[in-house]
N, C-alpha and C. Protein backbone atom coordinates (compact mmCIF):
# COMPACT_ATOMS: atom_id res chain seq x y z
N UNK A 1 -9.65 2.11 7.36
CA UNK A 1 -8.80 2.29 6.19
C UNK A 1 -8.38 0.91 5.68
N UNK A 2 -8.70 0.53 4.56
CA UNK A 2 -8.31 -0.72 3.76
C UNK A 2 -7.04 -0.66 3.34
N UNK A 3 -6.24 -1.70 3.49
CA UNK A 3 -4.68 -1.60 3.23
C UNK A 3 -4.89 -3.42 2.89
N UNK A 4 -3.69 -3.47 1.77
CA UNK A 4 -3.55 -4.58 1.58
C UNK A 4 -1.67 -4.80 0.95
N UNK A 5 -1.55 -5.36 1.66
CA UNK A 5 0.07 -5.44 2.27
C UNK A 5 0.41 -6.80 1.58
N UNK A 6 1.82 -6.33 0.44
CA UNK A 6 2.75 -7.55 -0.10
C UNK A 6 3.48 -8.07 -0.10
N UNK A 7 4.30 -8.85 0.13
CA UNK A 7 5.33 -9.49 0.45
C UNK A 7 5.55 -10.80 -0.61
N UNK A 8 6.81 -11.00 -0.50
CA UNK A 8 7.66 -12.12 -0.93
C UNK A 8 8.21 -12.46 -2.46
N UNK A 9 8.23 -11.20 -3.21
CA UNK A 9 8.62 -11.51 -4.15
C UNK A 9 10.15 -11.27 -4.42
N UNK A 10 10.70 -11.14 -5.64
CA UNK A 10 12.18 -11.35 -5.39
C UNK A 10 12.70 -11.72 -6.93
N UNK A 11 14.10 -12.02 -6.69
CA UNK A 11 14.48 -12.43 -8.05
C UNK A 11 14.94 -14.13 -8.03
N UNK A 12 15.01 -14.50 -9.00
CA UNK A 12 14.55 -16.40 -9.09
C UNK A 12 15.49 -16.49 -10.07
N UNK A 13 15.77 -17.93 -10.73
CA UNK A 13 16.21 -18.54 -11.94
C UNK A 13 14.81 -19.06 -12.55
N UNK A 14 15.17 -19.24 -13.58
CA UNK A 14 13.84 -20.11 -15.06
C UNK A 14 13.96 -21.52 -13.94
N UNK A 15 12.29 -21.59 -13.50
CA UNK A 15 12.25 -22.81 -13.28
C UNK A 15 11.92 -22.99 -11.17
N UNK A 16 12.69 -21.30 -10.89
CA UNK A 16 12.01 -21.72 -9.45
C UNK A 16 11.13 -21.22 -9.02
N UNK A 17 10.77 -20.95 -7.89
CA UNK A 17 9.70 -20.73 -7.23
C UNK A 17 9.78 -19.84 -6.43
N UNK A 18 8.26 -18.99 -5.83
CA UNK A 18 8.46 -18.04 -5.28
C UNK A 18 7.13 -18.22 -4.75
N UNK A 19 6.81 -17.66 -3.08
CA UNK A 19 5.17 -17.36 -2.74
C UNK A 19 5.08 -15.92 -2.64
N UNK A 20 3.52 -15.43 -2.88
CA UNK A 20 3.55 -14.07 -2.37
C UNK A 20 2.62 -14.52 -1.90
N UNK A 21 2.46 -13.35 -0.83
CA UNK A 21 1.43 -13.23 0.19
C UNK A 21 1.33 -11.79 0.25
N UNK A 22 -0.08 -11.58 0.63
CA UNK A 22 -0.93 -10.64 0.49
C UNK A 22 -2.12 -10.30 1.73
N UNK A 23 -2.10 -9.48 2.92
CA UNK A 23 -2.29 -9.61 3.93
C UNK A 23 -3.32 -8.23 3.74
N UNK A 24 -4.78 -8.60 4.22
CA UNK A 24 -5.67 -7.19 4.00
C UNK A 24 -5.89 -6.96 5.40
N UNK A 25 -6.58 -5.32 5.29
CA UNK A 25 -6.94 -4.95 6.49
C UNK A 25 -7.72 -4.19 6.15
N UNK A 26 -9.11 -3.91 7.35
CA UNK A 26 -9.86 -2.95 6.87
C UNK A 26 -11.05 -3.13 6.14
N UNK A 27 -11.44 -4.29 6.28
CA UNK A 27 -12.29 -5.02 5.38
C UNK A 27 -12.75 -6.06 5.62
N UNK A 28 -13.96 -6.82 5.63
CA UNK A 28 -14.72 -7.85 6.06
C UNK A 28 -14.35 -8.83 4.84
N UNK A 29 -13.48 -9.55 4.68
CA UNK A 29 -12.78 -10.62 3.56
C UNK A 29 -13.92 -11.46 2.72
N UNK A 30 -14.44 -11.68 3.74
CA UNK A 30 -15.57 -12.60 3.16
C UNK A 30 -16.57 -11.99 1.92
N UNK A 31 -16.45 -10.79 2.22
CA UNK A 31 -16.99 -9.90 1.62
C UNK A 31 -16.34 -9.89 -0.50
N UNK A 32 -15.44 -10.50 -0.31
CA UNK A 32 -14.51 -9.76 -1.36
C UNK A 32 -13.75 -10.75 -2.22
N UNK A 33 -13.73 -11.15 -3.53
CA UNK A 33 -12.56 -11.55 -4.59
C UNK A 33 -11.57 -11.21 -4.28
N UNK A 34 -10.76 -12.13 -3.62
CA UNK A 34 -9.02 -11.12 -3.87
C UNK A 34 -8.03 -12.28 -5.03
N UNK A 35 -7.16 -11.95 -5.28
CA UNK A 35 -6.41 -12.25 -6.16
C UNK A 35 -5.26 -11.40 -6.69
N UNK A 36 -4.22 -11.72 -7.41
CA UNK A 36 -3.38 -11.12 -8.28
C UNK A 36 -3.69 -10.74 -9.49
N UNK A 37 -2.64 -9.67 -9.67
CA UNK A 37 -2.68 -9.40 -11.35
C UNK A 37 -1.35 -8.74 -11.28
N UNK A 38 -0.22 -9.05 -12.53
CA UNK A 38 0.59 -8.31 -13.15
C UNK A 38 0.56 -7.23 -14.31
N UNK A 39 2.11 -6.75 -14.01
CA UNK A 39 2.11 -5.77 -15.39
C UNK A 39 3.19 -6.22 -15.32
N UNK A 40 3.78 -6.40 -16.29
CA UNK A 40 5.31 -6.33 -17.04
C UNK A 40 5.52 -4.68 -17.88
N UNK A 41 6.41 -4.43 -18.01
CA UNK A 41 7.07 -3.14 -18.54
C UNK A 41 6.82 -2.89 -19.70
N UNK A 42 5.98 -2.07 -20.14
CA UNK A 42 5.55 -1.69 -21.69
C UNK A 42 4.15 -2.80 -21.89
N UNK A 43 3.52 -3.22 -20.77
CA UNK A 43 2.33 -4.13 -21.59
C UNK A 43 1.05 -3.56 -20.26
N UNK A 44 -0.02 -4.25 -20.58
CA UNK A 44 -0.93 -3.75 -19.86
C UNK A 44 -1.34 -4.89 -18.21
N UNK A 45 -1.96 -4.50 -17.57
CA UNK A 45 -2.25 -5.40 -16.37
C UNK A 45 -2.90 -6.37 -16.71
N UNK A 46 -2.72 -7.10 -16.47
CA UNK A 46 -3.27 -8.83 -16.86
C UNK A 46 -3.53 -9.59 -15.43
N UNK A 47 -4.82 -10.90 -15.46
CA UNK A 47 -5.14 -11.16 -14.67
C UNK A 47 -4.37 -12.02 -13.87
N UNK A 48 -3.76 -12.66 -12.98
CA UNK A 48 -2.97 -13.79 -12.93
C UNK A 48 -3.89 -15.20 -12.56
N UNK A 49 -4.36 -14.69 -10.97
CA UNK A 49 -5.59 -15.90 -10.21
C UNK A 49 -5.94 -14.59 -9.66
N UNK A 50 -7.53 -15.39 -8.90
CA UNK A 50 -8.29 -14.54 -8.35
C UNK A 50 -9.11 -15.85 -7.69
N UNK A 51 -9.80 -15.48 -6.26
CA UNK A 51 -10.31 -16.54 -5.65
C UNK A 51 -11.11 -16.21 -5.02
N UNK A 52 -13.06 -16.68 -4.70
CA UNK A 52 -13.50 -16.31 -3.76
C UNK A 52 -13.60 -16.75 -2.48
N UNK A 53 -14.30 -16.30 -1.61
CA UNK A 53 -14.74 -16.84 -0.22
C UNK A 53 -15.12 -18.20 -0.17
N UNK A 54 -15.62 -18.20 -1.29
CA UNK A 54 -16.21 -20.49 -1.21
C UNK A 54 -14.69 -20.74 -2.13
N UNK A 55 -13.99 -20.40 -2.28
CA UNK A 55 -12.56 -21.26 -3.27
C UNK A 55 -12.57 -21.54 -4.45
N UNK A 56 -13.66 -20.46 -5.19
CA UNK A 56 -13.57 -20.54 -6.96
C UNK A 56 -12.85 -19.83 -7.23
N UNK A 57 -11.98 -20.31 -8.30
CA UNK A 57 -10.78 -19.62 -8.76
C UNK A 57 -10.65 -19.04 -10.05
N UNK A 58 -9.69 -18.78 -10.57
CA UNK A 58 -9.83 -18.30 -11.90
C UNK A 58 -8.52 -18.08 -12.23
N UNK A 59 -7.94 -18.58 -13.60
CA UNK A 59 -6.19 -18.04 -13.22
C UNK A 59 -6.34 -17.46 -14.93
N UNK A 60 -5.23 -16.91 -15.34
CA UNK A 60 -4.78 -16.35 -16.18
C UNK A 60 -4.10 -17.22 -17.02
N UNK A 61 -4.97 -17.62 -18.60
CA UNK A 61 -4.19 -18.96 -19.38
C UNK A 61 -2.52 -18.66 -19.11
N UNK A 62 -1.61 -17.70 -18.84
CA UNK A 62 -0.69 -17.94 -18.88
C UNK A 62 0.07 -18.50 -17.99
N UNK A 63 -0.73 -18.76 -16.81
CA UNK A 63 -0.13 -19.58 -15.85
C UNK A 63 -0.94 -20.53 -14.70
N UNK A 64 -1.70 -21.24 -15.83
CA UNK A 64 -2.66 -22.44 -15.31
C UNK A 64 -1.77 -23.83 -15.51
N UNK A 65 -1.38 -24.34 -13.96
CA UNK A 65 -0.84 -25.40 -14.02
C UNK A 65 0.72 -25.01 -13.47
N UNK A 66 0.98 -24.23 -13.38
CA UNK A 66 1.91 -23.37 -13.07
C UNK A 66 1.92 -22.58 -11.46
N UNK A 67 0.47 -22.01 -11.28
CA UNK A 67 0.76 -21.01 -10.27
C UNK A 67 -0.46 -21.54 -9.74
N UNK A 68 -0.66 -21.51 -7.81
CA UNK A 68 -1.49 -21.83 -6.90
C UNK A 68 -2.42 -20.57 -6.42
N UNK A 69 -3.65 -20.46 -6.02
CA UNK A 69 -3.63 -19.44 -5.54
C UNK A 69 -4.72 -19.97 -4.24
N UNK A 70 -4.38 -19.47 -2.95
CA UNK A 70 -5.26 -19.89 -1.84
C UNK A 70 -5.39 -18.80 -0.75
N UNK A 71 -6.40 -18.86 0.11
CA UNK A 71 -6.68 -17.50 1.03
C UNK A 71 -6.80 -18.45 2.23
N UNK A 72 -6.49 -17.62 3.52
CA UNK A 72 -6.75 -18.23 4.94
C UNK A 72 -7.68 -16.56 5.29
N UNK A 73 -8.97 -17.43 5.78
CA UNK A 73 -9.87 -16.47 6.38
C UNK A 73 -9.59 -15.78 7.37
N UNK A 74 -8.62 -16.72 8.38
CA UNK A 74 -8.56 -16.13 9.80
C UNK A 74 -7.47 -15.00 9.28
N UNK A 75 -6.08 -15.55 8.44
CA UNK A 75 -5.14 -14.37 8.72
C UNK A 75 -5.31 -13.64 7.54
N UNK A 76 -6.70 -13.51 6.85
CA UNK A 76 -7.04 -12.75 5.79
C UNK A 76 -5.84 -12.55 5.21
N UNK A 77 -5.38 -13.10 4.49
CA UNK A 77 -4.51 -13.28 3.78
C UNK A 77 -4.83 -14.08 2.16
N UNK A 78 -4.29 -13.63 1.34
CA UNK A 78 -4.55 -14.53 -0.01
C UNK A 78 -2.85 -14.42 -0.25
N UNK A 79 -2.82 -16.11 -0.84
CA UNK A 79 -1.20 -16.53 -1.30
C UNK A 79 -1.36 -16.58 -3.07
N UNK A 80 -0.23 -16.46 -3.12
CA UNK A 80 0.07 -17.01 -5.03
C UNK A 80 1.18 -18.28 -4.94
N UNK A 81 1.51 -19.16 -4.80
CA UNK A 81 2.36 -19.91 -4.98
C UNK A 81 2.85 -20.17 -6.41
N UNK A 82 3.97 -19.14 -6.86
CA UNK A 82 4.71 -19.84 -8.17
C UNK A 82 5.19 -20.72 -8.39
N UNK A 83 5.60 -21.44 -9.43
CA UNK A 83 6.17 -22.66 -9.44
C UNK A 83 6.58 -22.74 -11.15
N UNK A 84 7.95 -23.38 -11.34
CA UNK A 84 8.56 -23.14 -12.74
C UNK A 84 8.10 -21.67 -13.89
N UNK A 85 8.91 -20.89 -12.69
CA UNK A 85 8.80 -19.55 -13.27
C UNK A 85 9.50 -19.59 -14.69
N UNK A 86 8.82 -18.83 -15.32
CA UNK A 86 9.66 -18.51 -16.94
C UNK A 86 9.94 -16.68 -16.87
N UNK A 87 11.10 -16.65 -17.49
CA UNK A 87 11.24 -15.11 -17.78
C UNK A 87 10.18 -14.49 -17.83
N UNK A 88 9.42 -15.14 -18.93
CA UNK A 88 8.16 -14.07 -18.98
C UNK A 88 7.17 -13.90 -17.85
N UNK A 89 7.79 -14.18 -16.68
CA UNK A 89 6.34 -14.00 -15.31
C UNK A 89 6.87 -12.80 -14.69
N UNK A 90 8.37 -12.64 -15.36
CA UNK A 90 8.56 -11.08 -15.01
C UNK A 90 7.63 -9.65 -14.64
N UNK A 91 7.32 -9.61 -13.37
CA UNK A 91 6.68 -8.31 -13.89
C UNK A 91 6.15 -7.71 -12.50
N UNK A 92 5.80 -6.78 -12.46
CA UNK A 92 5.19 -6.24 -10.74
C UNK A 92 3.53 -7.18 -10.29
N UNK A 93 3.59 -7.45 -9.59
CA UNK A 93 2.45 -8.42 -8.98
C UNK A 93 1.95 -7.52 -8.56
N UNK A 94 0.58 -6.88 -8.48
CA UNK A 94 -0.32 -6.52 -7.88
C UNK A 94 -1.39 -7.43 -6.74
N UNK A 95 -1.11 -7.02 -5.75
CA UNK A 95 -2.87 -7.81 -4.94
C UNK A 95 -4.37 -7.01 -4.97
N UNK A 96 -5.52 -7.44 -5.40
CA UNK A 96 -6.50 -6.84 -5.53
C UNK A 96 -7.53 -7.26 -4.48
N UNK A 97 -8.65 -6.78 -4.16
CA UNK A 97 -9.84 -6.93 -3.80
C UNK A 97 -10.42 -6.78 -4.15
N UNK A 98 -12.01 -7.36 -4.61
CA UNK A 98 -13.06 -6.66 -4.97
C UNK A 98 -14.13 -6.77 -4.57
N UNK A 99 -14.64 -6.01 -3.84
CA UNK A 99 -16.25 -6.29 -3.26
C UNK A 99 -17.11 -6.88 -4.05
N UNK A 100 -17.76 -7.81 -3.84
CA UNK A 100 -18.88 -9.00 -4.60
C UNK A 100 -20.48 -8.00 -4.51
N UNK A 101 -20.24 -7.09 -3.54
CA UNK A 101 -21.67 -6.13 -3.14
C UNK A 101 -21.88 -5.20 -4.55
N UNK A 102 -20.88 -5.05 -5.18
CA UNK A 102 -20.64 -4.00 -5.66
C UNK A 102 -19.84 -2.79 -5.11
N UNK A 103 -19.35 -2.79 -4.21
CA UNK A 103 -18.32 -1.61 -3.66
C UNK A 103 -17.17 -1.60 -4.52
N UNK A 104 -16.19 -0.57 -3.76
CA UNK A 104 -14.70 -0.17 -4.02
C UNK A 104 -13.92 -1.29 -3.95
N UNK A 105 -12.91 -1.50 -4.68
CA UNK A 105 -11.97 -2.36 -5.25
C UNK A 105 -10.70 -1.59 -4.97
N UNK A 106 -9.92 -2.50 -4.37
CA UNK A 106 -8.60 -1.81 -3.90
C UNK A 106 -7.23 -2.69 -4.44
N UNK A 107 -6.32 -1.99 -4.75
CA UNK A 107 -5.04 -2.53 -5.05
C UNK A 107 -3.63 -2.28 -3.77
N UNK A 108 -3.20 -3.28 -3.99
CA UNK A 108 -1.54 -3.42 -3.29
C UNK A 108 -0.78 -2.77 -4.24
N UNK A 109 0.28 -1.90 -3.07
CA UNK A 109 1.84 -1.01 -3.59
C UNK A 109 2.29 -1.94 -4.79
N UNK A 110 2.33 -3.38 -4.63
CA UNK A 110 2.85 -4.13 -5.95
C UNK A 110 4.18 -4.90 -5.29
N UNK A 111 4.26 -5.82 -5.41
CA UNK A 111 5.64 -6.43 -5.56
C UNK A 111 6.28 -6.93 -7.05
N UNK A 112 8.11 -6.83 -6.97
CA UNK A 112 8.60 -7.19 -8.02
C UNK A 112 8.84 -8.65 -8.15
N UNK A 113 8.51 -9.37 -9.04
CA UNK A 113 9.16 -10.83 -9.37
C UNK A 113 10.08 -10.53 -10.52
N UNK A 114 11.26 -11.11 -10.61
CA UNK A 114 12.36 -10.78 -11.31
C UNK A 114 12.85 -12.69 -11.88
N UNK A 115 12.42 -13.01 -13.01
CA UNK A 115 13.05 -14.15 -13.24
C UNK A 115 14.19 -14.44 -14.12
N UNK A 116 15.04 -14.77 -14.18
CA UNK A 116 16.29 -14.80 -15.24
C UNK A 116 16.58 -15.88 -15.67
N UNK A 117 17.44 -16.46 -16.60
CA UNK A 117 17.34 -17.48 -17.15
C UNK A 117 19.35 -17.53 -17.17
């Protein structure tokens, strides 16, 4: 059973920082794209970063230069490191996977980031 487990988000001021981490199970990692994506309230899911097994990345123009994204193989884990959050990063963080084979693609329960100004 594939599970992919979130942690660390929270509420911030304009300007700080926050990591999430994202812990899979159930799944051969190497195998798979993982990365984030948000939704904010009334808009659609958007990409944030996404990273593979060799460390190509991909982030979301709205937060290039802004947000980190890195994976540890052993504790299969993929991180987001925020950094000078703006109100608008408000929104539920999703963690994804996606099989590179072509398989099933799985999502995380979601965590909230809450930024205020």
């Amino acid at each position: 059973q594939v599970q992919l487990v979130e942690s660390g988000g929270g509420a911030v001021q304009t300007g700080g920082s926050l990591r999430l981490s994202c812990e899979a199970s159930g799944l051969i990692f190497a195998y798979y794209v993982v990365g984030w994506y948000r939704q904010a309230a009334g808009k659609e899911r958007e990409l944030v970063a996404r990273v593979t097994d060799g460390g190509g990345t991909n982030y979301g123009d709205c937060v290039k230069g802004r947000f980190t994204i890195s994976r540890d193989h052993i504790k299969k884990t993929v991180y987001l490191q925020m950094n000078s959050l703006e109100v608008e990063d408000t929104a539920v963080y999703y963690c994804n996977a996606m099989d590179i084979r072509g398989g099933e693609g799985y999502w995380g329960q979601g965590t909230q980031v809450t930024v205020s100004s």
